[in-house]
Structure formats: structure tokens, C-alpha cells
Protein backbone atom coordinates (compact mmCIF):
# COMPACT_ATOMS: atom_id res chain seq x y z
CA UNK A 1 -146.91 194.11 -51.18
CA UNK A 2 -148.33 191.90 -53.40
CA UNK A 3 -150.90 194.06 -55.04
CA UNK A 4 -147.75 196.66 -55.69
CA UNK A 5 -146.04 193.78 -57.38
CA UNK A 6 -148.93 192.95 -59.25
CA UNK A 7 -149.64 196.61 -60.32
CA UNK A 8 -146.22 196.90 -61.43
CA UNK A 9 -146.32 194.00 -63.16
CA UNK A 10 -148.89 194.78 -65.21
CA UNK A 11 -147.15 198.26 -65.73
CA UNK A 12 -144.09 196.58 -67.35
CA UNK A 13 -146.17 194.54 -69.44
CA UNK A 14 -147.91 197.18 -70.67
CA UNK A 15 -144.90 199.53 -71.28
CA UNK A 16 -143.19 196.15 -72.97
CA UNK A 17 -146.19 195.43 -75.47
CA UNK A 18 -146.72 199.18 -76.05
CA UNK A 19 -143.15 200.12 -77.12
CA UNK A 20 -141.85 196.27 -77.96
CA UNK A 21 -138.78 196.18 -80.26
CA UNK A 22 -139.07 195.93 -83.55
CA UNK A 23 -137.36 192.46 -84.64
CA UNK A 24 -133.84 192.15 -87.57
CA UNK A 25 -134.92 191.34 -90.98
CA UNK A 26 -132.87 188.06 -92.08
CA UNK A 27 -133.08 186.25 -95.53
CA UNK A 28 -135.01 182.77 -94.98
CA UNK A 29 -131.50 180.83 -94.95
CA UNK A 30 -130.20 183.07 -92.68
CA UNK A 31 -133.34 182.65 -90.14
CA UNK A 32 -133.02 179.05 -90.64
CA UNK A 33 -129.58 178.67 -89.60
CA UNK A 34 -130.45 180.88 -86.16
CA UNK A 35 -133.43 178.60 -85.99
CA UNK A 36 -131.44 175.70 -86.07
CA UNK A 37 -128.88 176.93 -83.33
CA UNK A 38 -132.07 177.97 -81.18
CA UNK A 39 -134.23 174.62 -81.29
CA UNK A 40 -132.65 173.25 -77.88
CA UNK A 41 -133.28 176.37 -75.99
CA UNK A 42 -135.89 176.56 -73.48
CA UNK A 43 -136.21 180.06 -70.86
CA UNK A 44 -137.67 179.46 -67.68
CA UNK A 45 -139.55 182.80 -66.90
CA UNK A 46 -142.77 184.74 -65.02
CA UNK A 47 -144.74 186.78 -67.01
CA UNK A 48 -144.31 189.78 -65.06
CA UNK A 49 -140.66 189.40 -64.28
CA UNK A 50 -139.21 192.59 -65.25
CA UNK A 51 -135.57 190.49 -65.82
CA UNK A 52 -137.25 187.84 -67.70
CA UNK A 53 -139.23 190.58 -70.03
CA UNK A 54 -135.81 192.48 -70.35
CA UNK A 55 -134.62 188.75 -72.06
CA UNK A 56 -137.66 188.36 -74.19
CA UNK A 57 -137.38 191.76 -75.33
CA UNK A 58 -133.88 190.64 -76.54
CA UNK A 59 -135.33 187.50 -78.12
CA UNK A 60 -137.73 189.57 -80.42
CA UNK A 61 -135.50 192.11 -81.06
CA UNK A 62 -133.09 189.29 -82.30
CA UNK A 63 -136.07 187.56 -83.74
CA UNK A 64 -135.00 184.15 -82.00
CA UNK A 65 -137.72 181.66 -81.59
CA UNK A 66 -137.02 180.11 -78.24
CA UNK A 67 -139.41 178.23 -76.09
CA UNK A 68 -140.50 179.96 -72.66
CA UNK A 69 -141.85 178.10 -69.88
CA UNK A 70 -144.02 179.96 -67.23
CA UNK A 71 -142.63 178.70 -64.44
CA UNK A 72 -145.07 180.31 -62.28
CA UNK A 73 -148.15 179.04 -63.80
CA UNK A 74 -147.04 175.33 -64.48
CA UNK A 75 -146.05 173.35 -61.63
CA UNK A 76 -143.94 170.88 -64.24
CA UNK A 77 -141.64 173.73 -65.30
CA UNK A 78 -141.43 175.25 -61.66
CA UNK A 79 -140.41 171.85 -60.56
CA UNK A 80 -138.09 171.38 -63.20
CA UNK A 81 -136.45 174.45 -62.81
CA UNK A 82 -135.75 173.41 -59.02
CA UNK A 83 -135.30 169.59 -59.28
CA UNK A 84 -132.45 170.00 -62.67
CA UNK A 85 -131.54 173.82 -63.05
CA UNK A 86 -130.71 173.87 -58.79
CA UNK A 87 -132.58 176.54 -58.05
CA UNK A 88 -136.02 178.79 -58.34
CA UNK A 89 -134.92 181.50 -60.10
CA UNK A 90 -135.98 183.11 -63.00
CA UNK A 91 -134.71 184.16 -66.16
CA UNK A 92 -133.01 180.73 -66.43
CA UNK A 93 -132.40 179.37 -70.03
CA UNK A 94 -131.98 175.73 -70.50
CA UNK A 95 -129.34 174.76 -73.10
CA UNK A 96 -129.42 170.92 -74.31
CA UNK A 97 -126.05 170.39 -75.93
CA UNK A 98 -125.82 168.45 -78.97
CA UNK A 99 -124.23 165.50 -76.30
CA UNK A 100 -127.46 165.44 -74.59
CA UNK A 101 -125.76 167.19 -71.45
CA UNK A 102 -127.64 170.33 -70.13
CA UNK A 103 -126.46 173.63 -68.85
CA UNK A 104 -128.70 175.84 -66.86
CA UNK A 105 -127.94 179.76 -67.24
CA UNK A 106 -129.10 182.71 -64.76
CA UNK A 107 -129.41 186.34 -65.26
CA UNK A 108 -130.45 188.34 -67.73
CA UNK A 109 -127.55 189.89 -68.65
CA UNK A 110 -125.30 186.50 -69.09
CA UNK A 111 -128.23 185.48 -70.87
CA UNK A 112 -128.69 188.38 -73.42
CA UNK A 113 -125.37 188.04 -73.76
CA UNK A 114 -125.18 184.32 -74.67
CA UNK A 115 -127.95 185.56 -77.15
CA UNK A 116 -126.05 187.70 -79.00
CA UNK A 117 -123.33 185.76 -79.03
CA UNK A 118 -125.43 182.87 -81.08
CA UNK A 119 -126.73 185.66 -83.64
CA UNK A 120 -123.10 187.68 -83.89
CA UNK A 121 -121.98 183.77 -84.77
CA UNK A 122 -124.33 183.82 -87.95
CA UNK A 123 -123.66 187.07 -89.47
């Protein structure tokens, strides 16, 4: 089982890379401004995740510069994930409101979504 999820794996990555989305154009000010509302965002993610590369496909193709953490190959992030987000699961993206508080959001669709929301916000 584990060699068929690494095979596919490696498949999605390959299709991802191969046919990866070609990222909006914005004017410097209007990059800056995403930037800005991006900066506190962290996803928690494997490599090979097919959910998690279905959310950094929607990063690029919204051209959002958000930091990932592997949470497979760092025991730090995998323990973080578990010890403050609740729970080992992947795509999770950490939000660190401007109060300090955090939020901790699963699935890749409520994810994407909260993605486009920030970028339909700036246009």
C-alpha cells in the first residue's frame, strides 16, 4: 500500500509541476497589499498530499506567498499541528489574527475558499 501511495504521489507531483497554473499579474501596490494580508499565514501540508497540492495550486495561481510547513518531514510542525491546530490533518492553514489569537482551518475547499476570499477583497 505504501509503495502505491508513493507511486501516486509522485504521479501528482509530476502532473502538478508539468501543467502548474500560471499565476495573476498584479501591479507592485497591488501585490503588496495581498502580501500584507498573507504574512500571518502558515499551511500545514505533505508534499504528496493530493488535497494539500490542490491548495498550493490555488496559492500560485493567486500568486499568494504563504508559508508551508511539511508536516511530514519536520517533527516541530507535525507536533504543532497536533499539540495547537487539534488534530493531524493536512491541508490545515494557520491564521494569526492581528489580536495574536489563532484559528486553525481544514480542507481544501474551505481553504481555497478563504483564499479567494482575501484576493476578491483586494480587487
Amino acid at each position: 500500500m505504501k509503495l502505491i501511495r508513493n507511486i501516486l504521489g509522485k504521479a501528482i507531483i509530476f502532473f502538478d509541476r508539468t501543467f502548474a497554473p500560471t499565476p495573476v499579474k498584479r501591479s507592485a501596490e497591488a501585490q503588496a497589499m495581498i502580501d500584507e494580508k498573507t504574512k500571518n499565514l502558515a499551511l500545514y501540508q505533505y508534499h504528496m498530499c493530493p488535497f494539500c497540492v490542490k491548495v498550493r495550486r490555488t496559492m500560485t495561481r493567486l500568486n499568494l506567498h504563504i508559508e508551508l510547513r511539511d508536516a511530514k518531514g519536520n517533527e516541530t510542525f507535525a507536533n504543532e499541528l497536533l499539540n495547537e491546530g487539534g488534530k493531524k490533518q493536512v491541508p490545515c492553514l494557520r491564521i494569526q489574527n492581528e489580536d495574536g489569537s489563532v484559528n486553525w482551518m481544514y480542507e481544501s475547499d474551505t481553504i481555497n475558499q478563504y483564499l479567494e476570499s482575501l484576493t476578491a477583497a483586494g480587487k
